[in-house]
PDB file of N, CA and C in Angstrom:
ATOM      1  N   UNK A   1      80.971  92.264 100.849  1.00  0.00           N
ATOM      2  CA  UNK A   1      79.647  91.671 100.688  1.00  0.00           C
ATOM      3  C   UNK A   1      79.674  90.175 101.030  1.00  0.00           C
ATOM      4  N   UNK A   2      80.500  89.350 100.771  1.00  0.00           N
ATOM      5  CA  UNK A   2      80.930  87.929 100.630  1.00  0.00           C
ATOM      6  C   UNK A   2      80.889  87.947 102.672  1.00  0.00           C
ATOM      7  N   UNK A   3      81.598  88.806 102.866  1.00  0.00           N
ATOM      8  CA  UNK A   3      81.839  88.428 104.552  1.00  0.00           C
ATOM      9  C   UNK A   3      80.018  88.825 105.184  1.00  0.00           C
ATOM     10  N   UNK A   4      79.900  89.544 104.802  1.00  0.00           N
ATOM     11  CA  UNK A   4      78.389  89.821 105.399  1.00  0.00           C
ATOM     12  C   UNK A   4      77.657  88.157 105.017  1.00  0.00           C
ATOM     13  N   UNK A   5      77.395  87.791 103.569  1.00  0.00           N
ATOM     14  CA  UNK A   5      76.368  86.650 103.814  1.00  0.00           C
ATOM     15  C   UNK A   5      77.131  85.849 104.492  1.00  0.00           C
ATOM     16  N   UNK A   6      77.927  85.431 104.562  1.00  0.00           N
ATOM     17  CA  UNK A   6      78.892  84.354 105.608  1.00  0.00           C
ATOM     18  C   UNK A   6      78.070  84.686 107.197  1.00  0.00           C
ATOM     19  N   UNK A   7      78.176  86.036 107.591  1.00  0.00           N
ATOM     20  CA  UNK A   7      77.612  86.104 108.825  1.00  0.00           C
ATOM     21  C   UNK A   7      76.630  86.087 109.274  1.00  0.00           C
ATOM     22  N   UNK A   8      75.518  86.197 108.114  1.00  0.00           N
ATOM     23  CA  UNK A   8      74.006  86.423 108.209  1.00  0.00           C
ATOM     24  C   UNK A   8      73.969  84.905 108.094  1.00  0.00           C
ATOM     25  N   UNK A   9      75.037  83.867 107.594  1.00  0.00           N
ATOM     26  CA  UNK A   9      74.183  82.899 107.200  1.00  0.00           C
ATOM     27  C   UNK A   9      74.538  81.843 108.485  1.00  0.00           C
ATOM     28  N   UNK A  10      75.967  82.165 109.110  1.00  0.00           N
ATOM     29  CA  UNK A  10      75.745  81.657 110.497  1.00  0.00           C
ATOM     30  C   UNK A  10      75.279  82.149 111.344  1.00  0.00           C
ATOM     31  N   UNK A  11      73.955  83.180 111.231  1.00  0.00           N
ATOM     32  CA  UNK A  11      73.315  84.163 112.337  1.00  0.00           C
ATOM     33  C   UNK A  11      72.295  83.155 112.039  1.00  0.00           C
ATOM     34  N   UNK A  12      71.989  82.658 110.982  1.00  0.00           N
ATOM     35  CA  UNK A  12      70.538  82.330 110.781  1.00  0.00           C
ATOM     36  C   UNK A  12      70.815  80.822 111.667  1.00  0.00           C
ATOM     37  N   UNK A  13      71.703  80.225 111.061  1.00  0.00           N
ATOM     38  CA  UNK A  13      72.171  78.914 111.346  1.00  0.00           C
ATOM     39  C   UNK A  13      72.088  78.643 113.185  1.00  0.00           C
ATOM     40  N   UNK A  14      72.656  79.783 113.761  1.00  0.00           N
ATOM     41  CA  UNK A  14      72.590  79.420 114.813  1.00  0.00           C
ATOM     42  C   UNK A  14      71.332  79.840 115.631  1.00  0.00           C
ATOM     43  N   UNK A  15      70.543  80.397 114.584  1.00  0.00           N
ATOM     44  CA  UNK A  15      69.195  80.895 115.257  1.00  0.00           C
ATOM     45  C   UNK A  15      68.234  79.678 115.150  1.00  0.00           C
ATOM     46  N   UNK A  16      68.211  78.963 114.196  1.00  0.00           N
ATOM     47  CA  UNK A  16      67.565  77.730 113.805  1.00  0.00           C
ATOM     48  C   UNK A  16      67.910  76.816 114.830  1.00  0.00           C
ATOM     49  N   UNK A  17      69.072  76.943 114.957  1.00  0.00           N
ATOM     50  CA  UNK A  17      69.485  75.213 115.731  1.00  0.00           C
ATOM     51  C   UNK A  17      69.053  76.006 117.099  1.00  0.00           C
ATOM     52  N   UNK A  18      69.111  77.090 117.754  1.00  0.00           N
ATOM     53  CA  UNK A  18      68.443  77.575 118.933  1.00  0.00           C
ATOM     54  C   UNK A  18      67.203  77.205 118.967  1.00  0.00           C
ATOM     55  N   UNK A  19      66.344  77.562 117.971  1.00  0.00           N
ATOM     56  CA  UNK A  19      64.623  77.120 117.678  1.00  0.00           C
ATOM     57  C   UNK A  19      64.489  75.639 117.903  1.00  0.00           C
ATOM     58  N   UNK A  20      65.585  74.922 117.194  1.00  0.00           N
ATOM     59  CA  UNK A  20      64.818  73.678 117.586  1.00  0.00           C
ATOM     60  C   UNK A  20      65.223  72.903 118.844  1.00  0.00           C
ATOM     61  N   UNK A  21      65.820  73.395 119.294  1.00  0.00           N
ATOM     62  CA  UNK A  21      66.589  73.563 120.968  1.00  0.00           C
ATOM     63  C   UNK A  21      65.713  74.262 121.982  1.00  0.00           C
ATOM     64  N   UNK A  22      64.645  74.567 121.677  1.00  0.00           N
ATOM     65  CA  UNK A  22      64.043  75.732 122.502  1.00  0.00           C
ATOM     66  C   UNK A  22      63.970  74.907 123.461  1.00  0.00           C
ATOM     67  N   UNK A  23      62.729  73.652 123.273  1.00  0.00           N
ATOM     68  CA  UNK A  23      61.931  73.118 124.066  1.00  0.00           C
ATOM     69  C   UNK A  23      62.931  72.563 125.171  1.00  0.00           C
ATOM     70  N   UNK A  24      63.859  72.166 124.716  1.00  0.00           N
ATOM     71  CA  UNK A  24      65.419  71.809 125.760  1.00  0.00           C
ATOM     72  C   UNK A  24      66.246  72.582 127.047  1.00  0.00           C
ATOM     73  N   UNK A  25      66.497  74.184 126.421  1.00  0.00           N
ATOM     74  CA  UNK A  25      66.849  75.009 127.385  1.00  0.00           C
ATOM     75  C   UNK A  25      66.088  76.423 127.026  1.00  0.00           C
ATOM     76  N   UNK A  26      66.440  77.147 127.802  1.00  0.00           N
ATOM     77  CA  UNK A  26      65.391  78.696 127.673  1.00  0.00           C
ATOM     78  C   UNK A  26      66.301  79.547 127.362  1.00  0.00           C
ATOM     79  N   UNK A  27      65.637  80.250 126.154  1.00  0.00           N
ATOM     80  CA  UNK A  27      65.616  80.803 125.403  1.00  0.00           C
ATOM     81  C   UNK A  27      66.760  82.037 125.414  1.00  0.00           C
ATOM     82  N   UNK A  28      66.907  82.767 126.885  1.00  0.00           N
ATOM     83  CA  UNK A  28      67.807  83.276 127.616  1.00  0.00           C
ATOM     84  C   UNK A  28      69.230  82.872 127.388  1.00  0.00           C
ATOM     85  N   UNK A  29      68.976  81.559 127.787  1.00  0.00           N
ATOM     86  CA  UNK A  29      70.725  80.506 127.604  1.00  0.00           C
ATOM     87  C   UNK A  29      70.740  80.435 126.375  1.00  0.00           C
ATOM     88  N   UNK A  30      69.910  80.536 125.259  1.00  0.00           N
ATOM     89  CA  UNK A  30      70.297  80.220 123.641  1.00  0.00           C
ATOM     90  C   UNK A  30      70.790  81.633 123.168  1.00  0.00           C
ATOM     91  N   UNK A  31      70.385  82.410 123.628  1.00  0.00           N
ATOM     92  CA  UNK A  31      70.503  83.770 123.124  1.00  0.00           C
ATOM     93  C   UNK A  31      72.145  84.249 123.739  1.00  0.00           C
ATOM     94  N   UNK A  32      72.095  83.760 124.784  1.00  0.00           N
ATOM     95  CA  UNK A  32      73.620  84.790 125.473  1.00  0.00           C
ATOM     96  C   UNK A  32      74.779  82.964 124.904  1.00  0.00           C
ATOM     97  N   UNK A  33      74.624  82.184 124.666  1.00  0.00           N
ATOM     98  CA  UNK A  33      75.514  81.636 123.600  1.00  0.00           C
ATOM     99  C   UNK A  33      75.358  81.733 122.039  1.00  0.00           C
ATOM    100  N   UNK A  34      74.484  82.555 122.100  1.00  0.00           N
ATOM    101  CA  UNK A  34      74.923  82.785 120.397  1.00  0.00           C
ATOM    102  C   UNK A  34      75.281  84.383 120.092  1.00  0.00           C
ATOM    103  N   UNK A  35      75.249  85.110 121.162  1.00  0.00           N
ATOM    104  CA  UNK A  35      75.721  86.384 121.493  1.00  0.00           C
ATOM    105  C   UNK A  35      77.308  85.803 121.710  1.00  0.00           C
ATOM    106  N   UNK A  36      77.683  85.038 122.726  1.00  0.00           N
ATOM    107  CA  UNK A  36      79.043  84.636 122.817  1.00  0.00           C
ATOM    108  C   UNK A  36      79.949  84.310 121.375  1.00  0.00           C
ATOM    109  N   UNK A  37      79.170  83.080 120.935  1.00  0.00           N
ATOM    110  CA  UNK A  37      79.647  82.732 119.557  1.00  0.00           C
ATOM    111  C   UNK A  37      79.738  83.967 118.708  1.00  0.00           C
ATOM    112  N   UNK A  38      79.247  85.460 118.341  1.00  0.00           N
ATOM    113  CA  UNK A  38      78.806  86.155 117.768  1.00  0.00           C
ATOM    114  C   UNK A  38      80.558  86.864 118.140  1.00  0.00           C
ATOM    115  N   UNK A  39      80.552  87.082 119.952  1.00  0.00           N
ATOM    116  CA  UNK A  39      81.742  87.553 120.113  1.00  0.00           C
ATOM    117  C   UNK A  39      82.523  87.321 120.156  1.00  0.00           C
ATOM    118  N   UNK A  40      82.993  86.012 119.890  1.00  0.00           N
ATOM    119  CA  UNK A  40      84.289  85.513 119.588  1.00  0.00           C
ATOM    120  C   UNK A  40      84.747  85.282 117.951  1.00  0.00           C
ATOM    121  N   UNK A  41      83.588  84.978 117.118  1.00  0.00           N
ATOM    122  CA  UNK A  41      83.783  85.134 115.796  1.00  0.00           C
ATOM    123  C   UNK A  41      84.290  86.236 115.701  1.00  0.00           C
ATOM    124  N   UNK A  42      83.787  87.663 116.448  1.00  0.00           N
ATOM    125  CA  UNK A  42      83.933  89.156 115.577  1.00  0.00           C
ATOM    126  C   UNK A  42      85.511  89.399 116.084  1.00  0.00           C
ATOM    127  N   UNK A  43      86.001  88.744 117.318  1.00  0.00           N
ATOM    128  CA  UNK A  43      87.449  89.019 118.280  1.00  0.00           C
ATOM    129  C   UNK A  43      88.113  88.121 116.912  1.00  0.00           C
ATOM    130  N   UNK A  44      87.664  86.936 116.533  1.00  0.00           N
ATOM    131  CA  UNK A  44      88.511  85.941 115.653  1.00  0.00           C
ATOM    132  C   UNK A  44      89.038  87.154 114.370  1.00  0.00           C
ATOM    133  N   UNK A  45      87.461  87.610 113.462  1.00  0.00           N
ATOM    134  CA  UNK A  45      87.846  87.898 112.508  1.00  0.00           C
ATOM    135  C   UNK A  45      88.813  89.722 112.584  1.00  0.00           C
ATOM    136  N   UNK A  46      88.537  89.756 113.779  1.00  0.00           N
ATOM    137  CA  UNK A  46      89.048  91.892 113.278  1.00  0.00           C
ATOM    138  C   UNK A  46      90.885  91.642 114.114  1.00  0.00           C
ATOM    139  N   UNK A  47      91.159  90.164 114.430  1.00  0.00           N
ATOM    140  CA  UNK A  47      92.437  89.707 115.100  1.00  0.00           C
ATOM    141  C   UNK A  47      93.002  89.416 113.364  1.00  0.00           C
ATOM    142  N   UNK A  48      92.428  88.767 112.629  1.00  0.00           N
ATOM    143  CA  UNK A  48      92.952  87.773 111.380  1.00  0.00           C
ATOM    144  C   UNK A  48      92.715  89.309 111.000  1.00  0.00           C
ATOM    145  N   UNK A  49      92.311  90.365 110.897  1.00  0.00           N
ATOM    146  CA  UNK A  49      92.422  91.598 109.687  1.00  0.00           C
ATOM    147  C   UNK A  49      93.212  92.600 109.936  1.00  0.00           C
ATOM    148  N   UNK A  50      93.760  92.603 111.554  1.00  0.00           N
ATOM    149  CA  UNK A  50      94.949  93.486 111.684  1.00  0.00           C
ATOM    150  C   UNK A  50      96.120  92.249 111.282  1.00  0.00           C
ATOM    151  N   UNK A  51      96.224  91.599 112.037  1.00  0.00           N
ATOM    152  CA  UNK A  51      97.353  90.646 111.156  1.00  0.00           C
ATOM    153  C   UNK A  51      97.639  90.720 109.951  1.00  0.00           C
ATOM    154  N   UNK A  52      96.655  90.474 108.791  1.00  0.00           N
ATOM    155  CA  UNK A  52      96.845  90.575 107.411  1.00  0.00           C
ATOM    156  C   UNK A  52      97.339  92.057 107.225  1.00  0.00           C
ATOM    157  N   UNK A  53      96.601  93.197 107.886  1.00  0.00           N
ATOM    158  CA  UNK A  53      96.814  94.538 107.296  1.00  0.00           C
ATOM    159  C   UNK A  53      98.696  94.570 107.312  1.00  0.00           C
ATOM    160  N   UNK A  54      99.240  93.933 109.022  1.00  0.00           N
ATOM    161  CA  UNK A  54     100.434  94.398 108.707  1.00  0.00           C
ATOM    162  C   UNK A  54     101.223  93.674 108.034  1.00  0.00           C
ATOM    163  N   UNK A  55     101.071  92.382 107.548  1.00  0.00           N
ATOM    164  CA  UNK A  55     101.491  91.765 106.910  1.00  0.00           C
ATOM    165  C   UNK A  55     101.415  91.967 105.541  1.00  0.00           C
ATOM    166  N   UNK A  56     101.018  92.315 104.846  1.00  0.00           N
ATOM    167  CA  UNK A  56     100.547  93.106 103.726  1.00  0.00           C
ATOM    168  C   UNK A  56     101.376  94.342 103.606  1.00  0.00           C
ATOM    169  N   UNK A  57     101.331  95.428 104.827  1.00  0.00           N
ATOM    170  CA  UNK A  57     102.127  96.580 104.741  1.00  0.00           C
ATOM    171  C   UNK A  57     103.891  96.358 104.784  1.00  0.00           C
ATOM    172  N   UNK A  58     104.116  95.289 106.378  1.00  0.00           N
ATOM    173  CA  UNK A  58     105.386  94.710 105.965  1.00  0.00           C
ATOM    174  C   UNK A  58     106.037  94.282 104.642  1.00  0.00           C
ATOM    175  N   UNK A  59     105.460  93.546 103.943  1.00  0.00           N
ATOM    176  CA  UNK A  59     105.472  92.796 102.450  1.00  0.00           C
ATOM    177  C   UNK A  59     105.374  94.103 101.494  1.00  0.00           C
ATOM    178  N   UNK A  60     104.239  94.906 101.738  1.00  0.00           N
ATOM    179  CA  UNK A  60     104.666  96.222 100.426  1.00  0.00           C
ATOM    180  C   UNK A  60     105.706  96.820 100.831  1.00  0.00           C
ATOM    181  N   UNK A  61     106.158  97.360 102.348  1.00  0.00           N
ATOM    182  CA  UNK A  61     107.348  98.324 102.345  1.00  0.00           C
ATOM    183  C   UNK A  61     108.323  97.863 102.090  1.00  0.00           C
ATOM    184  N   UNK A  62     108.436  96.451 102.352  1.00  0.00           N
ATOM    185  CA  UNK A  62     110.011  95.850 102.083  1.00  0.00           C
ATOM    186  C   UNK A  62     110.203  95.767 100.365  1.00  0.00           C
ATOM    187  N   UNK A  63     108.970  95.418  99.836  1.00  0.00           N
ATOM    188  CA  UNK A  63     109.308  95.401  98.491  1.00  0.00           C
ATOM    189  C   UNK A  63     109.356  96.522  97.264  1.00  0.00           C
ATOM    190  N   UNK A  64     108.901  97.701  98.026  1.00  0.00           N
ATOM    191  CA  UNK A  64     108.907  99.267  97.178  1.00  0.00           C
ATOM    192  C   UNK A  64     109.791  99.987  97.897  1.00  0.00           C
ATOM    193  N   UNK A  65     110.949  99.727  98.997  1.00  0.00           N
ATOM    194  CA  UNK A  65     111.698 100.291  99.460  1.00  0.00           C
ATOM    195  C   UNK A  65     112.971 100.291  98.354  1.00  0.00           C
ATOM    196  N   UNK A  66     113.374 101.181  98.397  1.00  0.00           N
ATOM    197  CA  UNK A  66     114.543 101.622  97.918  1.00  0.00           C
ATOM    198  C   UNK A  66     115.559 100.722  99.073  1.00  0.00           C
ATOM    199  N   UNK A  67     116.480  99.984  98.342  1.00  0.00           N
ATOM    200  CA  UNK A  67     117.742  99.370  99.099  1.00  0.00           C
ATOM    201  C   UNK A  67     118.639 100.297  99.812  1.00  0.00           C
ATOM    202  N   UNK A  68     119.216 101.322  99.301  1.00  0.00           N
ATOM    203  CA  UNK A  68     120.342 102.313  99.763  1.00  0.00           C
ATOM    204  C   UNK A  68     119.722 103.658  99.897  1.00  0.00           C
ATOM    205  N   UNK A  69     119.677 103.924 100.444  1.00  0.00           N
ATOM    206  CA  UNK A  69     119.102 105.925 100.763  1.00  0.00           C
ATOM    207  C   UNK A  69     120.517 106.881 100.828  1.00  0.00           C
ATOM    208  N   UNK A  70     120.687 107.186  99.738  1.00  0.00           N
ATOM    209  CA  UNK A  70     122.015 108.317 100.578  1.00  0.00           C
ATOM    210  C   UNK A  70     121.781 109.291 100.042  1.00  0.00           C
TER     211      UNK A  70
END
């Protein structure tokens, strides 16, 4: 839930600063850079959540592994 308002709240953020940018460039160019920004946040965050996953799994197997197997 916490990651959703984070994203809604830089969706809004960058929709605002587009609005008051309108009169500057069209609307087209505001939209396919905040589509960009949109896709590099989502490449940032699902890169940082496989990382953690195996890092996390590394860190549990090494530490619930049994030392000697025979």
């Amino acid at each position: 839930m916490g990651l959703l308002k984070i994203l809604r709240k830089i969706h809004l953020t960058a929709t605002r600063s587009c609005a008051r940018n309108q009169h500057q460039e069209h609307s087209c160019e505001c939209d396919q850079k905040r589509n960009t920004m949109f896709h590099y946040l989502s490449l940032f965050l699902t890169t940082a959540n496989v990382v953690m996953f195996f890092l996390f799994y590394i860190y549990y197997v090494e530490k619930n592994m049994p030392s000697n197997i025979n």
